[in-house]
N, C-alpha and C. Protein backbone atom coordinates (compact mmCIF):
# COMPACT_ATOMS: atom_id res chain seq x y z
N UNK A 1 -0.96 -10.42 2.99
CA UNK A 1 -0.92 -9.20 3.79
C UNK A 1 -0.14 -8.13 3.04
N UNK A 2 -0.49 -7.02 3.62
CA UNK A 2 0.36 -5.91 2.60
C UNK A 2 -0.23 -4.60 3.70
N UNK A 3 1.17 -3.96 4.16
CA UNK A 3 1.52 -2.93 5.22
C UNK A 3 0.33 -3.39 6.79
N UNK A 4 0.69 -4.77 7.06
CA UNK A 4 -0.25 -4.90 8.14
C UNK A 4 -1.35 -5.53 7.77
N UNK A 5 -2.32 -5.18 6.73
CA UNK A 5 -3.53 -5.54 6.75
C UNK A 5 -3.36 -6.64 5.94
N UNK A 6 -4.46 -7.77 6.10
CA UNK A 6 -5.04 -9.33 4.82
C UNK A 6 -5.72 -8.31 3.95
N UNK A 7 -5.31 -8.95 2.36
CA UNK A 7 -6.16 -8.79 1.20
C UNK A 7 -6.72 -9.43 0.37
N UNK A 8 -6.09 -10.92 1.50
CA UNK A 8 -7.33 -11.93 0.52
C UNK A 8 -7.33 -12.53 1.54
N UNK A 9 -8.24 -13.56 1.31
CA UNK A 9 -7.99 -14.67 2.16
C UNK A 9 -8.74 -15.90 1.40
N UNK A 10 -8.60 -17.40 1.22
CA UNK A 10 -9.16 -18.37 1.23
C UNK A 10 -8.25 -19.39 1.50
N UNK A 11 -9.26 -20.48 0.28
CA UNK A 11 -8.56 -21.91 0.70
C UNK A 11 -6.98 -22.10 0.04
N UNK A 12 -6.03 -22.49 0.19
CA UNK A 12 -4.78 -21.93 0.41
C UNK A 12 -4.51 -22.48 -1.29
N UNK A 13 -4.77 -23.30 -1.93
CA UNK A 13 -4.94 -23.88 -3.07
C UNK A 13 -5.62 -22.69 -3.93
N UNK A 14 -6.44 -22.58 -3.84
CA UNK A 14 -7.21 -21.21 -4.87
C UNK A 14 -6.32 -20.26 -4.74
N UNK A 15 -5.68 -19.75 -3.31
CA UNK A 15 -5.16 -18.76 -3.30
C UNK A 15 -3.78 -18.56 -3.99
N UNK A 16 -3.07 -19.91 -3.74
CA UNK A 16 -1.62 -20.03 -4.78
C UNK A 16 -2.09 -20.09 -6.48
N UNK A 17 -3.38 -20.43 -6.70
CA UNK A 17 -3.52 -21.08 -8.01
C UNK A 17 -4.10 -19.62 -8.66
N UNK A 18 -5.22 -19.66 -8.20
CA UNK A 18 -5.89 -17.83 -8.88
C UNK A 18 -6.14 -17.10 -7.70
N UNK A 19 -4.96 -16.22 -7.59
CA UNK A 19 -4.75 -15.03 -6.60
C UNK A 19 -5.88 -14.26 -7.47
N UNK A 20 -6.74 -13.64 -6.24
CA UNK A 20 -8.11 -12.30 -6.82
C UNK A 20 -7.00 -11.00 -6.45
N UNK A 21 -6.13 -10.59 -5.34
CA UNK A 21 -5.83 -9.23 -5.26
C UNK A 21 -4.16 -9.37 -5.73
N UNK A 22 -4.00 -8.00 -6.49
CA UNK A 22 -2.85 -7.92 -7.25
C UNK A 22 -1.43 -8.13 -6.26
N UNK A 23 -1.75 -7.70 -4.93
CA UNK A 23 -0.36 -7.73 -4.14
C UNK A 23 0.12 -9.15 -3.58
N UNK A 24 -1.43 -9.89 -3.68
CA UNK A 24 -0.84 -11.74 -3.75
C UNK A 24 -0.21 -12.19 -4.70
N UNK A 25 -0.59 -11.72 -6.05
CA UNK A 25 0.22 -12.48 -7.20
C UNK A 25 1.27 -11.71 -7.22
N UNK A 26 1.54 -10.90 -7.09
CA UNK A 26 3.44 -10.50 -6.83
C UNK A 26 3.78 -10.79 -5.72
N UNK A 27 3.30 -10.96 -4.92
CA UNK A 27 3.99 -11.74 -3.50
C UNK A 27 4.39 -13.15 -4.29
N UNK A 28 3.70 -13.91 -4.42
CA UNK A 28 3.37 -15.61 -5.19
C UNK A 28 4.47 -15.40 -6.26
N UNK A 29 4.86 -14.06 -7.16
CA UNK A 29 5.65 -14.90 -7.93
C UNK A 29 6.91 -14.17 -7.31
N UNK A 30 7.55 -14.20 -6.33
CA UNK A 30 8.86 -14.29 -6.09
C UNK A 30 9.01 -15.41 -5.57
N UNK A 31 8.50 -16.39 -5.02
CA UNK A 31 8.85 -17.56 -5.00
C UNK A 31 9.82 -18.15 -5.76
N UNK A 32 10.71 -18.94 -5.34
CA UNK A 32 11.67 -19.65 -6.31
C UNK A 32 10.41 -20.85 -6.88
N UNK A 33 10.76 -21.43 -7.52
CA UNK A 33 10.12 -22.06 -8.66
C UNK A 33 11.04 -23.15 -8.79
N UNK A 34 11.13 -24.32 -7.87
CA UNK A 34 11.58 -25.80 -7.93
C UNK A 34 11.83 -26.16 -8.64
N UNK A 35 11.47 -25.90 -10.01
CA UNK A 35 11.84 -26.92 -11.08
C UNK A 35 12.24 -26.07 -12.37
N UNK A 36 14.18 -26.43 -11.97
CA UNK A 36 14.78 -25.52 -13.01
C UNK A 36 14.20 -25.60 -14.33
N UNK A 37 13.37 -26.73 -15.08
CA UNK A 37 13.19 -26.68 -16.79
C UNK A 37 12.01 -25.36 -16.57
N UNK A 38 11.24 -25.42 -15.57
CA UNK A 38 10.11 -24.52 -15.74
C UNK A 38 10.28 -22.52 -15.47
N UNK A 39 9.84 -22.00 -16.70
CA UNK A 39 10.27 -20.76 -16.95
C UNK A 39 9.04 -20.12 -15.39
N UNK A 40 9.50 -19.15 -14.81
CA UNK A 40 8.41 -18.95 -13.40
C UNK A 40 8.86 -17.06 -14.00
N UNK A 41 7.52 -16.60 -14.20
CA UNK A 41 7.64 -14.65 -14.22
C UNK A 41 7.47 -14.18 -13.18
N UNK A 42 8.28 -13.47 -12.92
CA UNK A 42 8.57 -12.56 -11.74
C UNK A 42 7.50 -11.21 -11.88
N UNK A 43 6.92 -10.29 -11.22
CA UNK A 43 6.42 -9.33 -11.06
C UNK A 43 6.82 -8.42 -10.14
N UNK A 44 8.10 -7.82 -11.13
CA UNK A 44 8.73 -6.49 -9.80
C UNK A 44 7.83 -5.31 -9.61
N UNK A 45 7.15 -5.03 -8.41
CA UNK A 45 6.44 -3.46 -8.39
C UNK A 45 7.59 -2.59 -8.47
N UNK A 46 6.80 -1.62 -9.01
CA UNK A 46 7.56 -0.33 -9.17
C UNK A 46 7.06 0.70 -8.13
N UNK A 47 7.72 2.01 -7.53
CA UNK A 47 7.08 2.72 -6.70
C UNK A 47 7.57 2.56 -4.97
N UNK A 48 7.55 3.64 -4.21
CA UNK A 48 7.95 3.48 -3.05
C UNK A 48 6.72 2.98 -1.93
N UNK A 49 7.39 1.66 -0.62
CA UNK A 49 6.46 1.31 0.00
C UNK A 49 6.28 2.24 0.79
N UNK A 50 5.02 2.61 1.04
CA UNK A 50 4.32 3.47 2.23
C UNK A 50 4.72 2.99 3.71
N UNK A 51 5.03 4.16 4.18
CA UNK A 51 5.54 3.93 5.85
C UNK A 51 4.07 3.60 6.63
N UNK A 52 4.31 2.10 7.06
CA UNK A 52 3.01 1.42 8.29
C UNK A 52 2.80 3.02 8.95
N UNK A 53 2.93 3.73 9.58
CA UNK A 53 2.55 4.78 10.22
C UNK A 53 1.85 6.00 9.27
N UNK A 54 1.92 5.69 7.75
CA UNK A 54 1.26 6.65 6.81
C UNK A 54 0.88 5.85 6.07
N UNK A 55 -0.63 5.02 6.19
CA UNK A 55 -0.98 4.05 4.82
C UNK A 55 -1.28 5.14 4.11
N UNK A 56 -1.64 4.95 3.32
CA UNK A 56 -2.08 5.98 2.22
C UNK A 56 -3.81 5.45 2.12
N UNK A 57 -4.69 7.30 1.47
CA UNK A 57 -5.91 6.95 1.74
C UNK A 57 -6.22 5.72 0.33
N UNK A 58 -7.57 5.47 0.53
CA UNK A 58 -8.03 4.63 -0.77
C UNK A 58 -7.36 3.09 -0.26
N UNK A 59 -6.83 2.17 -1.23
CA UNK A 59 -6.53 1.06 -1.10
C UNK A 59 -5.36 1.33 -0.88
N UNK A 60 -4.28 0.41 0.48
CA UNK A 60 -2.99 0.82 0.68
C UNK A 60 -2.07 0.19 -0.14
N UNK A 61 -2.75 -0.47 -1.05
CA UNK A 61 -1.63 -0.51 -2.21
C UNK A 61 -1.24 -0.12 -3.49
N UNK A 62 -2.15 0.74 -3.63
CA UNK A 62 -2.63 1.77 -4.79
C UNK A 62 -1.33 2.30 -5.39
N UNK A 63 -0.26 2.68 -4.39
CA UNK A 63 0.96 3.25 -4.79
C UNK A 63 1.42 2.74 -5.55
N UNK A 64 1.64 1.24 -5.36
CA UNK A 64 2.55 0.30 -6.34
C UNK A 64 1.57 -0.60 -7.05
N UNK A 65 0.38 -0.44 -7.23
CA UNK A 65 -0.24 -1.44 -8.04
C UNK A 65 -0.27 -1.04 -9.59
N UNK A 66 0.25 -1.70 -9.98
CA UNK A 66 0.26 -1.42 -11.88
C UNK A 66 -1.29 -1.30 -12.34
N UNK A 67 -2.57 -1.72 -11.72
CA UNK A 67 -3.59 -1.95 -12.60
C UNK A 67 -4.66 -1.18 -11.66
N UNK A 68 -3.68 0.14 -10.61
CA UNK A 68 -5.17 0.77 -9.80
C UNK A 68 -5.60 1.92 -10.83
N UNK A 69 -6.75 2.28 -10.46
CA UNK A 69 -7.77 2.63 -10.87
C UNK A 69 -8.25 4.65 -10.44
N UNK A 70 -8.57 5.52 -10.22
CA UNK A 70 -8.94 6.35 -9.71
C UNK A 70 -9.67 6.05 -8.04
N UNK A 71 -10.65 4.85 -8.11
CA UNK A 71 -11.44 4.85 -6.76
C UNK A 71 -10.17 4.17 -5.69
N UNK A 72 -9.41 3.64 -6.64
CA UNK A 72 -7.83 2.93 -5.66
C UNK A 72 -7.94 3.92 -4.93
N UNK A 73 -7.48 4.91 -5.34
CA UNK A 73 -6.76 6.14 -4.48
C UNK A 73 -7.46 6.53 -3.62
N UNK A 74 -9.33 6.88 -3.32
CA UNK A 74 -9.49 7.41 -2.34
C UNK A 74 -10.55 6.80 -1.88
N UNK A 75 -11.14 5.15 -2.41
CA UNK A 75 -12.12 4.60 -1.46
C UNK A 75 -11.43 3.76 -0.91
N UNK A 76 -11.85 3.45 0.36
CA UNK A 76 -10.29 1.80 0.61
C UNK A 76 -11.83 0.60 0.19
N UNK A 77 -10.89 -0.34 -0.38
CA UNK A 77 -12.01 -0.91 -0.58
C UNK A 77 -12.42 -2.02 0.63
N UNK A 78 -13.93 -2.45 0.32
CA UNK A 78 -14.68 -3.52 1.47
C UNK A 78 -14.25 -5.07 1.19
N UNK A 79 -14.20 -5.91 2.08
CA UNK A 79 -14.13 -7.15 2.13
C UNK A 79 -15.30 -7.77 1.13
N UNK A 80 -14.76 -8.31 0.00
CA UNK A 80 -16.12 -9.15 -0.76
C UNK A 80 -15.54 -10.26 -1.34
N UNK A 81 -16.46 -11.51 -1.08
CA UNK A 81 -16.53 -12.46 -1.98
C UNK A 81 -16.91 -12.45 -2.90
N UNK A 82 -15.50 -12.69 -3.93
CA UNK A 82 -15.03 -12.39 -5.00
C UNK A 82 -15.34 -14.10 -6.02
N UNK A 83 -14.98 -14.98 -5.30
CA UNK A 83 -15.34 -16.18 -5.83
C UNK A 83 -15.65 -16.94 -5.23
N UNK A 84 -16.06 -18.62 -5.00
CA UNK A 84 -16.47 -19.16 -4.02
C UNK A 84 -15.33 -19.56 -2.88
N UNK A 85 -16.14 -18.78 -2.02
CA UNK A 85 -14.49 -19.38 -0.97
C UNK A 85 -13.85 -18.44 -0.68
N UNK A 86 -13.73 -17.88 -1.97
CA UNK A 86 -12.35 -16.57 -1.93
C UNK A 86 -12.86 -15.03 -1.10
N UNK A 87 -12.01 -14.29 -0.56
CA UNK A 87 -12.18 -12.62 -0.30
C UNK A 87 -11.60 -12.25 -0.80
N UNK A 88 -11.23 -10.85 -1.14
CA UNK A 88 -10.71 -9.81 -1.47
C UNK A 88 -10.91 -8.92 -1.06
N UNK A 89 -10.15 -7.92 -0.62
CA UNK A 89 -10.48 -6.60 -0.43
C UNK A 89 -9.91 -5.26 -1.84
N UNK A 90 -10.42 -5.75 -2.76
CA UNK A 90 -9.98 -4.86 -4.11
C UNK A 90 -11.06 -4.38 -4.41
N UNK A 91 -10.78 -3.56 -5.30
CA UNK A 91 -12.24 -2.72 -6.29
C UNK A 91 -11.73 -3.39 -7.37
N UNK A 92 -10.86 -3.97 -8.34
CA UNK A 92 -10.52 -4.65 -9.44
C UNK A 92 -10.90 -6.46 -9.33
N UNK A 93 -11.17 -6.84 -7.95
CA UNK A 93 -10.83 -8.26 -7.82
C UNK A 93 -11.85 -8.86 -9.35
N UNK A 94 -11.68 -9.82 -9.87
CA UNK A 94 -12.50 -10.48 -10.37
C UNK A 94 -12.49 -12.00 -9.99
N UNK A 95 -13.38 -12.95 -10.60
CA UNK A 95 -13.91 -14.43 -10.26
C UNK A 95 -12.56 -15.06 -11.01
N UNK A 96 -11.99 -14.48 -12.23
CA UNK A 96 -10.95 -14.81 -12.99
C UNK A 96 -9.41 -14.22 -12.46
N UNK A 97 -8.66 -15.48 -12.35
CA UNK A 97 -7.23 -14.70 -11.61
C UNK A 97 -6.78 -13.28 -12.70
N UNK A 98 -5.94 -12.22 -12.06
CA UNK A 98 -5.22 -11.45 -12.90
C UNK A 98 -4.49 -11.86 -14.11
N UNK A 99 -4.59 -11.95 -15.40
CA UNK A 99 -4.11 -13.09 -15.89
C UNK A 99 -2.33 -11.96 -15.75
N UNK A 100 -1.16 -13.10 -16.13
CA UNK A 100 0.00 -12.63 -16.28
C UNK A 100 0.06 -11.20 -17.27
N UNK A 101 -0.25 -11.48 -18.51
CA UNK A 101 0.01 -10.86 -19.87
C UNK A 101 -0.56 -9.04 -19.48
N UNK A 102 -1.86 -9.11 -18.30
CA UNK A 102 -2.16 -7.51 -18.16
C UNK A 102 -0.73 -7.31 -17.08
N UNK A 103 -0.24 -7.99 -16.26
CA UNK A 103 1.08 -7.01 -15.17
C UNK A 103 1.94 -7.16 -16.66
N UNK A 104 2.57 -8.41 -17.66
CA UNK A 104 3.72 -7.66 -18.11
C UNK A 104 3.19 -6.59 -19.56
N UNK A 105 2.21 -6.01 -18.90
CA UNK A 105 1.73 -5.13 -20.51
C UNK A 105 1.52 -3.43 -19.71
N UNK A 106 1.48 -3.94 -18.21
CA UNK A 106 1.91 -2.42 -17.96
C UNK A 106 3.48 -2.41 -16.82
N UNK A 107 3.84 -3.35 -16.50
CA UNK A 107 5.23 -3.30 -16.26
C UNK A 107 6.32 -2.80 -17.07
């Protein structure tokens, strides 16, 4: 979820493993990470959250998403199955998770 609304949804396994919308995999990696030997990357957004009473037009997370786009800003995007199983509501989603290396290359 992100300001109220779902932006993904599936089977809860796909969804921890290959998040399709960008505000799941920065949700997912603040998680603490159980097992001190294992290095876990964090993904801090940058940017102020929009007040629930002013989403912003286009996708409401456009503000803080490192990888939106021009149509971010003023189409909101539609519910689509993105992979089997999976939704999204992105214009970026792909079948392939976000890999790490594109958030820390524009973070």
């Amino acid at each position: 979820m992100y300001l109220g609304g779902i932006v993904e949804i599936g089977d809860k396994r796909k969804v921890y493993s290959a998040s399709l919308h960008p505000s799941t995999l920065a949700l997912l990696s603040a998680a603490p990470e159980p097992d001190p030997d294992r290095k876990s990357r964090r993904i801090v957004l940058e940017g102020d959250v929009p007040s629930p009473s002013r989403i912003p037009s286009g996708c409401s997370f456009h503000t803080r998403c490192p990888i939106a786009q021009d149509i971010c800003k003023v189409e909101r995007p539609v519910w689509r199955e993105v992979a089997s199983g999976q939704m999204a509501a992105c214009h970026l989603a792909t079948p392939n998770p976000i890999p790490l290396q594109v958030w820390e290359a524009v973070s």
